[in-house]
PDB file of N, CA and C in Angstrom:
ATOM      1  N   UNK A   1    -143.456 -60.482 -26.141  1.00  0.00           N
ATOM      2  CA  UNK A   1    -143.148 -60.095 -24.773  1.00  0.00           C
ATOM      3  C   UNK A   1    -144.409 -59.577 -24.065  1.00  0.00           C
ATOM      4  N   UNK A   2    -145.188 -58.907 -24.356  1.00  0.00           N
ATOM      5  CA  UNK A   2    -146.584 -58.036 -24.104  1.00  0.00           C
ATOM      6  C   UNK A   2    -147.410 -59.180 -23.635  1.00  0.00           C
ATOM      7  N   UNK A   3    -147.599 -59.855 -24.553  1.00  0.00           N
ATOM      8  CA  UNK A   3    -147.979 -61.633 -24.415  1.00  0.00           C
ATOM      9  C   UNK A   3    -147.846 -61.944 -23.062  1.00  0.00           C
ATOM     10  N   UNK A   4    -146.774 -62.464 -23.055  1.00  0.00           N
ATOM     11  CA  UNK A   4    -146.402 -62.766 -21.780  1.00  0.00           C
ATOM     12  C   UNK A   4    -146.418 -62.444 -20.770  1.00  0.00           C
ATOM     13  N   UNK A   5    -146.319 -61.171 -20.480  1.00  0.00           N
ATOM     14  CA  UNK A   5    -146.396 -60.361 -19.068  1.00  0.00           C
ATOM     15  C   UNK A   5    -148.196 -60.367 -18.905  1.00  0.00           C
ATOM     16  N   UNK A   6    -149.189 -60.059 -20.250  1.00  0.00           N
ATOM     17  CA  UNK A   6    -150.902 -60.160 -19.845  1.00  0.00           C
ATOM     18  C   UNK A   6    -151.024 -61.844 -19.404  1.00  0.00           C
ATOM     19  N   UNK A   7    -150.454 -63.000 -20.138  1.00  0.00           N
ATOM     20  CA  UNK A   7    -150.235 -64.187 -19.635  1.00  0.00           C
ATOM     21  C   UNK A   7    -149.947 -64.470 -17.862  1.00  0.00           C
ATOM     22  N   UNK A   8    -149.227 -63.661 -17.479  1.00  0.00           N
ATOM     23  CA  UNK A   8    -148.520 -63.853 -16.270  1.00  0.00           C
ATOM     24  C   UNK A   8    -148.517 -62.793 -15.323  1.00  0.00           C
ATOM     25  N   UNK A   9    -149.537 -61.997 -15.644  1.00  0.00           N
ATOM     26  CA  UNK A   9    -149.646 -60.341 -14.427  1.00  0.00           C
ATOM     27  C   UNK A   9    -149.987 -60.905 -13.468  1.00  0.00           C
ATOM     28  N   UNK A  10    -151.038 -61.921 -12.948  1.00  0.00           N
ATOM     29  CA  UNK A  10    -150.324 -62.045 -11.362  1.00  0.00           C
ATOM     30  C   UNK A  10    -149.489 -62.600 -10.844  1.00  0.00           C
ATOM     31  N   UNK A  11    -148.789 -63.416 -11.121  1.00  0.00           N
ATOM     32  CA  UNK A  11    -147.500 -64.005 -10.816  1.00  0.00           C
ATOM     33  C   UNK A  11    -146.661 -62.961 -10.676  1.00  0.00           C
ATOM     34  N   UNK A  12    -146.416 -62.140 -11.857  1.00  0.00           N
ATOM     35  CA  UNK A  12    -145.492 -60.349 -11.974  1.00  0.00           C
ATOM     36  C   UNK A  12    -146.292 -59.758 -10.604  1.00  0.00           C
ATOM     37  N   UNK A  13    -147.280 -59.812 -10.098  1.00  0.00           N
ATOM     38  CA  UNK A  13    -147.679 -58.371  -9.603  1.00  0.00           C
ATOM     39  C   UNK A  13    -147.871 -58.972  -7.965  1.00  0.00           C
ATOM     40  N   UNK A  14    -147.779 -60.371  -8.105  1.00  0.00           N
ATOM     41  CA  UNK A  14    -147.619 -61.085  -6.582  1.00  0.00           C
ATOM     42  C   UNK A  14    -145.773 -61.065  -6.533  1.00  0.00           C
ATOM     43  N   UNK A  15    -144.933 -61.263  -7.240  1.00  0.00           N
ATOM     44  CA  UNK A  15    -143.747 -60.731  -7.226  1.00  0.00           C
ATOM     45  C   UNK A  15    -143.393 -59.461  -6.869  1.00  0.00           C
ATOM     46  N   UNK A  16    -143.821 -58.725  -7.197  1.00  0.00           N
ATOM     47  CA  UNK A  16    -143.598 -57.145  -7.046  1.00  0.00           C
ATOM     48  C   UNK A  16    -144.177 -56.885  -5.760  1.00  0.00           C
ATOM     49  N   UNK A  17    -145.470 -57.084  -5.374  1.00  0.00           N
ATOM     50  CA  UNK A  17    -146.054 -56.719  -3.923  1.00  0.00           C
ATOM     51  C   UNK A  17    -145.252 -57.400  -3.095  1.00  0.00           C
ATOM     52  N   UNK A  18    -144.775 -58.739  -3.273  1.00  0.00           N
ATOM     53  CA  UNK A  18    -144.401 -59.829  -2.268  1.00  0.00           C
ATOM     54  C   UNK A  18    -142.608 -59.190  -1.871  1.00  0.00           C
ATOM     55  N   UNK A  19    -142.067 -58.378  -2.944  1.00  0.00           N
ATOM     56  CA  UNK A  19    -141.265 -57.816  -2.572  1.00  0.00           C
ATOM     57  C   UNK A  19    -141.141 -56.381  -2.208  1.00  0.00           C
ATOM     58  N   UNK A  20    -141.920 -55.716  -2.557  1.00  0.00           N
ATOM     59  CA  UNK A  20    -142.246 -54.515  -1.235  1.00  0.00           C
ATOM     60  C   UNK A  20    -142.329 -54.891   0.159  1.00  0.00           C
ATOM     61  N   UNK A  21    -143.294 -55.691   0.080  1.00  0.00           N
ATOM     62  CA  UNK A  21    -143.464 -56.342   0.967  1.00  0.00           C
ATOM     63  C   UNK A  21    -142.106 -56.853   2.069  1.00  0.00           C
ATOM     64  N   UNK A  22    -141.482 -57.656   1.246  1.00  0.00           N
ATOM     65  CA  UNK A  22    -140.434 -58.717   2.427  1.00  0.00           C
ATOM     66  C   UNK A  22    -139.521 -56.754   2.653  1.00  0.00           C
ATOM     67  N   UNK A  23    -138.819 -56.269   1.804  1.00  0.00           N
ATOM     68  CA  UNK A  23    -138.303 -54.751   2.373  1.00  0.00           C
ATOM     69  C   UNK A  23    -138.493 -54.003   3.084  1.00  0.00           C
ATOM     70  N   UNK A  24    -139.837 -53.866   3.098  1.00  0.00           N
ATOM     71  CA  UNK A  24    -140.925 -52.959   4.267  1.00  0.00           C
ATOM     72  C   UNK A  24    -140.531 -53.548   5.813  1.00  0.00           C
ATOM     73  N   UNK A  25    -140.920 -55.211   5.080  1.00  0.00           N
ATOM     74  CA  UNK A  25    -140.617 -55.940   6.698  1.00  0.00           C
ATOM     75  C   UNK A  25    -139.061 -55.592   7.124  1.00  0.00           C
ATOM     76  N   UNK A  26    -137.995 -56.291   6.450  1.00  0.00           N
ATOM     77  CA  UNK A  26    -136.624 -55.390   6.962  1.00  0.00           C
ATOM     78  C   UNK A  26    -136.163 -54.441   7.435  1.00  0.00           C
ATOM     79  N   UNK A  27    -137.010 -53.003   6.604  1.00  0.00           N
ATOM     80  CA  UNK A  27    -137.083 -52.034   7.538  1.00  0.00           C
ATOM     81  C   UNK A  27    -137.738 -51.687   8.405  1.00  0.00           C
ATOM     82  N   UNK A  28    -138.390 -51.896   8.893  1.00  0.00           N
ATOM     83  CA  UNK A  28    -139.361 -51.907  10.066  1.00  0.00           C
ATOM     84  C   UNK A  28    -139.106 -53.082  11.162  1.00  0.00           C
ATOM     85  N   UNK A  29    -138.952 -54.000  10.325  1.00  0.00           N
ATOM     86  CA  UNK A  29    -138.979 -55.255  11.805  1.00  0.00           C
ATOM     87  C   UNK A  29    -137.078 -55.648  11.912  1.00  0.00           C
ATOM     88  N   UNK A  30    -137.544 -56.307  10.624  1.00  0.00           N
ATOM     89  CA  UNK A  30    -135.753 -56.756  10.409  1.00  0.00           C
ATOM     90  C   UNK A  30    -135.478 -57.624  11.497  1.00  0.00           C
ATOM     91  N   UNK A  31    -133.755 -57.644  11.844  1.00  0.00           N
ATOM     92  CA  UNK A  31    -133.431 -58.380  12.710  1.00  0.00           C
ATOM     93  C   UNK A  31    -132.335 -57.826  13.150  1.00  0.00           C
ATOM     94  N   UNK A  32    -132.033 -57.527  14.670  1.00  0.00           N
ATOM     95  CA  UNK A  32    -131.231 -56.564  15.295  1.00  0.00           C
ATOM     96  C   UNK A  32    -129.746 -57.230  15.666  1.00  0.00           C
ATOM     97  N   UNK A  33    -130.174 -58.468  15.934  1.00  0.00           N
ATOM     98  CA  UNK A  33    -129.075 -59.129  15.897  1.00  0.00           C
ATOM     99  C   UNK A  33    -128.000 -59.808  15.047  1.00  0.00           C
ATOM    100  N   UNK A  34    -128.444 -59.861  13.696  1.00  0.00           N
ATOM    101  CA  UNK A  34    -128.040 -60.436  12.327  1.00  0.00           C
ATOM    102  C   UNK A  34    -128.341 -61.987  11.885  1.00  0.00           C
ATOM    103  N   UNK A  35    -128.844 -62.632  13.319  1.00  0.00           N
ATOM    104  CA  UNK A  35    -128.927 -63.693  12.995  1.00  0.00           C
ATOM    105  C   UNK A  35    -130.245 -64.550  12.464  1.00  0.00           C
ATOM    106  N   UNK A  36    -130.951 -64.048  12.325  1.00  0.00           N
ATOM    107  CA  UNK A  36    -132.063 -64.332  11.624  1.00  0.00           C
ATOM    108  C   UNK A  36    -131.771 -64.876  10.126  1.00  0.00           C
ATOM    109  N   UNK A  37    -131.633 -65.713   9.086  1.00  0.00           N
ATOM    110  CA  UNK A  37    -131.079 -65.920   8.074  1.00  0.00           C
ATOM    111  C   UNK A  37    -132.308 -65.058   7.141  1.00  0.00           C
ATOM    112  N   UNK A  38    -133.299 -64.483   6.771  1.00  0.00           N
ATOM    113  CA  UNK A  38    -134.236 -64.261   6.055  1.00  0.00           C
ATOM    114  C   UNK A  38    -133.839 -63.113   6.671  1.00  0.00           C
ATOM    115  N   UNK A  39    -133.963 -62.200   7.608  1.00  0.00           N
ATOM    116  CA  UNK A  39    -134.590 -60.915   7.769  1.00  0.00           C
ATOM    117  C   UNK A  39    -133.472 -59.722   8.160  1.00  0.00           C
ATOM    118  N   UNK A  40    -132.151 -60.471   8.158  1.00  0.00           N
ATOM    119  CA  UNK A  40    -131.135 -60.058   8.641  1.00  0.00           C
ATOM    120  C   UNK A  40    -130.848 -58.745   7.907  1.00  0.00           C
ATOM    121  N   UNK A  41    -130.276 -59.480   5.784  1.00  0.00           N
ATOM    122  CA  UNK A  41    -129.704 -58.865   5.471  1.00  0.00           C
ATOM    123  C   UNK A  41    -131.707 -58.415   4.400  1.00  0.00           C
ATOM    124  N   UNK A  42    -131.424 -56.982   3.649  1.00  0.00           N
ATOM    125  CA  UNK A  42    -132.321 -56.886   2.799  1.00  0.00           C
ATOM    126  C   UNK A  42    -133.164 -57.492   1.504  1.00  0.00           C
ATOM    127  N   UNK A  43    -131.744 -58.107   0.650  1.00  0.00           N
ATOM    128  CA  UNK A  43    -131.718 -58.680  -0.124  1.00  0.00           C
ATOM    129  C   UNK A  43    -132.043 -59.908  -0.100  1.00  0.00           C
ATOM    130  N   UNK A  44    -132.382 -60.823   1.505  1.00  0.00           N
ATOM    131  CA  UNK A  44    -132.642 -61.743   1.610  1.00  0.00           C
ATOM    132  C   UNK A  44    -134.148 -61.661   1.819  1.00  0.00           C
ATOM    133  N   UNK A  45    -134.512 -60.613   2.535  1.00  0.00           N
ATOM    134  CA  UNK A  45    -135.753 -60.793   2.912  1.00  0.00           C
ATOM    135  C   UNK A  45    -136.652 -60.260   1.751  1.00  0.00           C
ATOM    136  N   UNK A  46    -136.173 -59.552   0.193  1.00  0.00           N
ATOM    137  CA  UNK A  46    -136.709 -59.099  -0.623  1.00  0.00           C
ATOM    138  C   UNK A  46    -137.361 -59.725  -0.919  1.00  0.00           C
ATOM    139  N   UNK A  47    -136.075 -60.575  -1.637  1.00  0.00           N
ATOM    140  CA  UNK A  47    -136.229 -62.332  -2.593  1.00  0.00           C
ATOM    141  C   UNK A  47    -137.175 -62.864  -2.237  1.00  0.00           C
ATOM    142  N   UNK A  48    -137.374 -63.666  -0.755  1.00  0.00           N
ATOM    143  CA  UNK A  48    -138.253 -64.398  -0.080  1.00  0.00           C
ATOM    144  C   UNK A  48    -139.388 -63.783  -0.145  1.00  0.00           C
ATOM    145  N   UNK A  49    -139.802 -62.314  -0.402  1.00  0.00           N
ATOM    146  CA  UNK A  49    -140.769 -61.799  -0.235  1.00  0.00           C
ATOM    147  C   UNK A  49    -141.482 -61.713  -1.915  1.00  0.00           C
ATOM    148  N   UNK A  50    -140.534 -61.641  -2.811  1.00  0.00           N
ATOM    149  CA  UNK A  50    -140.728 -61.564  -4.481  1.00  0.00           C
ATOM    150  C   UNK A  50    -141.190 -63.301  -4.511  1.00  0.00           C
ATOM    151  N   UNK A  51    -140.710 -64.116  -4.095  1.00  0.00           N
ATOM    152  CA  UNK A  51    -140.860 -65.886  -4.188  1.00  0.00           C
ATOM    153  C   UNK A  51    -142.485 -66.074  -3.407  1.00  0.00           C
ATOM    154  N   UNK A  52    -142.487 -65.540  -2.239  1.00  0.00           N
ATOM    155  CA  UNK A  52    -143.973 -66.239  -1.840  1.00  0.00           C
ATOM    156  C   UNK A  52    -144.966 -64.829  -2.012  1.00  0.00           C
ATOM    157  N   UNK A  53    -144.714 -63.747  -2.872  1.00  0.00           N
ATOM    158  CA  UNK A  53    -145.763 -63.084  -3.131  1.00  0.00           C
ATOM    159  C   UNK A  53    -146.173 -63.874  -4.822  1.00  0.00           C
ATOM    160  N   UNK A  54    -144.889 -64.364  -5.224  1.00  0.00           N
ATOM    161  CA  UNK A  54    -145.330 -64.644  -6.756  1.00  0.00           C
ATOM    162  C   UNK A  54    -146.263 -66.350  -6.933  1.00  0.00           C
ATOM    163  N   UNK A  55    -146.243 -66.933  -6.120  1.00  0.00           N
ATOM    164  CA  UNK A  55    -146.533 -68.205  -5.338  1.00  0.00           C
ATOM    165  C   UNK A  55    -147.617 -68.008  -4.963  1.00  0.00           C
ATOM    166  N   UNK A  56    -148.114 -66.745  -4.119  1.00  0.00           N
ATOM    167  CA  UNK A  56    -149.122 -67.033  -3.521  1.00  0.00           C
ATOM    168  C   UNK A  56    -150.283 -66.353  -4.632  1.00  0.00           C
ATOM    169  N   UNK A  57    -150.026 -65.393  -5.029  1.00  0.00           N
ATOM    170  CA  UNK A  57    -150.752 -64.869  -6.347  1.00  0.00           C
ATOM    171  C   UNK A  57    -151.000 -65.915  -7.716  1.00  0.00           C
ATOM    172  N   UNK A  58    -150.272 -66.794  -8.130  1.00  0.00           N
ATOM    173  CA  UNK A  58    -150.108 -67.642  -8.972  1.00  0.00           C
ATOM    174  C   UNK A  58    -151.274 -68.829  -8.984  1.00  0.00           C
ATOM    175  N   UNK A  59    -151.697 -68.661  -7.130  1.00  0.00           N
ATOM    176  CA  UNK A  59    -152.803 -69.669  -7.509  1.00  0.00           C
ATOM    177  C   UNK A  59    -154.363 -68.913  -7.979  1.00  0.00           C
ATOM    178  N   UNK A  60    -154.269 -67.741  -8.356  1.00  0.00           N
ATOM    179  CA  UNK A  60    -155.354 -67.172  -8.973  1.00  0.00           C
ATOM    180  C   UNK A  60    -155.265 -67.291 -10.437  1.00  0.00           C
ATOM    181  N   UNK A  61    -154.188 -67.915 -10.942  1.00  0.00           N
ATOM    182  CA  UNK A  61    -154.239 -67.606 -12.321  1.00  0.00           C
ATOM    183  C   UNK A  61    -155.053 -68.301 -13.010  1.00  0.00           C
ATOM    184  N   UNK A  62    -155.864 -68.776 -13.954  1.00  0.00           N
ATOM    185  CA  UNK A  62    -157.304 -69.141 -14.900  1.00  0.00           C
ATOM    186  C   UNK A  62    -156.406 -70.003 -15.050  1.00  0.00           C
ATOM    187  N   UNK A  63    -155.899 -71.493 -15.693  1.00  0.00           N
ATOM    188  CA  UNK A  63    -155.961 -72.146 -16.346  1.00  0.00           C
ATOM    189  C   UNK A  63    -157.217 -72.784 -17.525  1.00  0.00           C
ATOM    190  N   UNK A  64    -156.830 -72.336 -18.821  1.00  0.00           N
ATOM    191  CA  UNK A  64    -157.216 -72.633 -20.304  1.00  0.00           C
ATOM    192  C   UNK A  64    -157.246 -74.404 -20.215  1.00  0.00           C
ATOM    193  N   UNK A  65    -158.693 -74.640 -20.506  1.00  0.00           N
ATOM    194  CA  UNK A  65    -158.933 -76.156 -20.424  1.00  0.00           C
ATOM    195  C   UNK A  65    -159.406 -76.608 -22.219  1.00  0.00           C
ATOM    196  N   UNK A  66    -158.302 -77.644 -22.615  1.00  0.00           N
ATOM    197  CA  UNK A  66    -158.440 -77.684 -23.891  1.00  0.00           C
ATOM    198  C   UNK A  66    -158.974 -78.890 -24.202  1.00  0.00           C
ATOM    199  N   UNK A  67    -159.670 -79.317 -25.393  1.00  0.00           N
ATOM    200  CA  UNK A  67    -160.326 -80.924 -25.532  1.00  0.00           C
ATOM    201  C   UNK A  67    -161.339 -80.476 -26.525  1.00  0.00           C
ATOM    202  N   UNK A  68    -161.965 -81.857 -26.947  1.00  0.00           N
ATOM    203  CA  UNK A  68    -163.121 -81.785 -27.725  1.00  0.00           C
ATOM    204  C   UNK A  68    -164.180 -81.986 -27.341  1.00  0.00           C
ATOM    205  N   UNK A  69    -165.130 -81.802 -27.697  1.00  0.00           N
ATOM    206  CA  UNK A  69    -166.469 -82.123 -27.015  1.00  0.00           C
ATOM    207  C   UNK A  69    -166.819 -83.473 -26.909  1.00  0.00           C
ATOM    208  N   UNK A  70    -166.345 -84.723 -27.473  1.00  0.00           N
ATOM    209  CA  UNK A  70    -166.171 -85.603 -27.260  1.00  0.00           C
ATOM    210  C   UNK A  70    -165.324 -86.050 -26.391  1.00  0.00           C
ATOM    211  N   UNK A  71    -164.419 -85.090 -25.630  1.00  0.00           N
ATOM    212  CA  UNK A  71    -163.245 -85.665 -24.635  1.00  0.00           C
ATOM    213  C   UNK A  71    -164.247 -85.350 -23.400  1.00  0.00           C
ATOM    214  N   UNK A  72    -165.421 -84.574 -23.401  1.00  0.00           N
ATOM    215  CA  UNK A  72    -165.717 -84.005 -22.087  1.00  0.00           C
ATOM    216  C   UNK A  72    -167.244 -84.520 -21.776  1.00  0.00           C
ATOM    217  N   UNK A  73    -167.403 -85.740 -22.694  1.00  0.00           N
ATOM    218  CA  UNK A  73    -168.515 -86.443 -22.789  1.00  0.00           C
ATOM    219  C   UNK A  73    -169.465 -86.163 -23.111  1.00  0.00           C
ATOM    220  N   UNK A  74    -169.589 -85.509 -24.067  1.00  0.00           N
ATOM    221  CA  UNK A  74    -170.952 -84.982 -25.316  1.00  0.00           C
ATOM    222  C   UNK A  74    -170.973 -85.766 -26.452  1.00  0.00           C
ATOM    223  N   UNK A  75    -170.624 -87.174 -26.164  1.00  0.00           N
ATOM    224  CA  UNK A  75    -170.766 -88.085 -27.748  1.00  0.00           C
ATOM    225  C   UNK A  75    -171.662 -88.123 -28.405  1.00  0.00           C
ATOM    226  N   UNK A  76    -171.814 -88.091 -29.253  1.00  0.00           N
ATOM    227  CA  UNK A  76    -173.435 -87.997 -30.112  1.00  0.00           C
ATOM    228  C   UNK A  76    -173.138 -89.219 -30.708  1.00  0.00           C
TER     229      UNK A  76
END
């Protein structure tokens, strides 16, 4: 499990900001009328905010490039 979460801390930690985030916006901006489908209710605008904080953080993550030195054109 430990694994996994050092594997995946920004994805976790663009999740977590991205949903402070969308809440903050609800309370503060929100939507007065209800009809906004995202910003209306809290729980909507959390989610959306946990989804494109974990999305947008995710493209920092390292991808591990595997092969032989012969796959990457060092033939001897």
């Amino acid at each position: 499990m430990k694994n996994w979460v050092l594997k995946n801390k920004w994805i976790l930690t663009g999740v977590l900001l991205g949903a402070l985030g969308g809440y903050f916006y609800w309370q503060q901006i929100g939507c007065a009328s209800g009809t906004c489908l995202i910003t209306s209710h809290w729980q909507n605008s959390t989610v959306y905010g946990a989804i494109m904080g974990g999305l947008l953080l995710s493209s920092f993550k390292k991808e591990k490039k595997h092969g032989n030195k012969s796959e990457k054109g060092n033939i001897q």
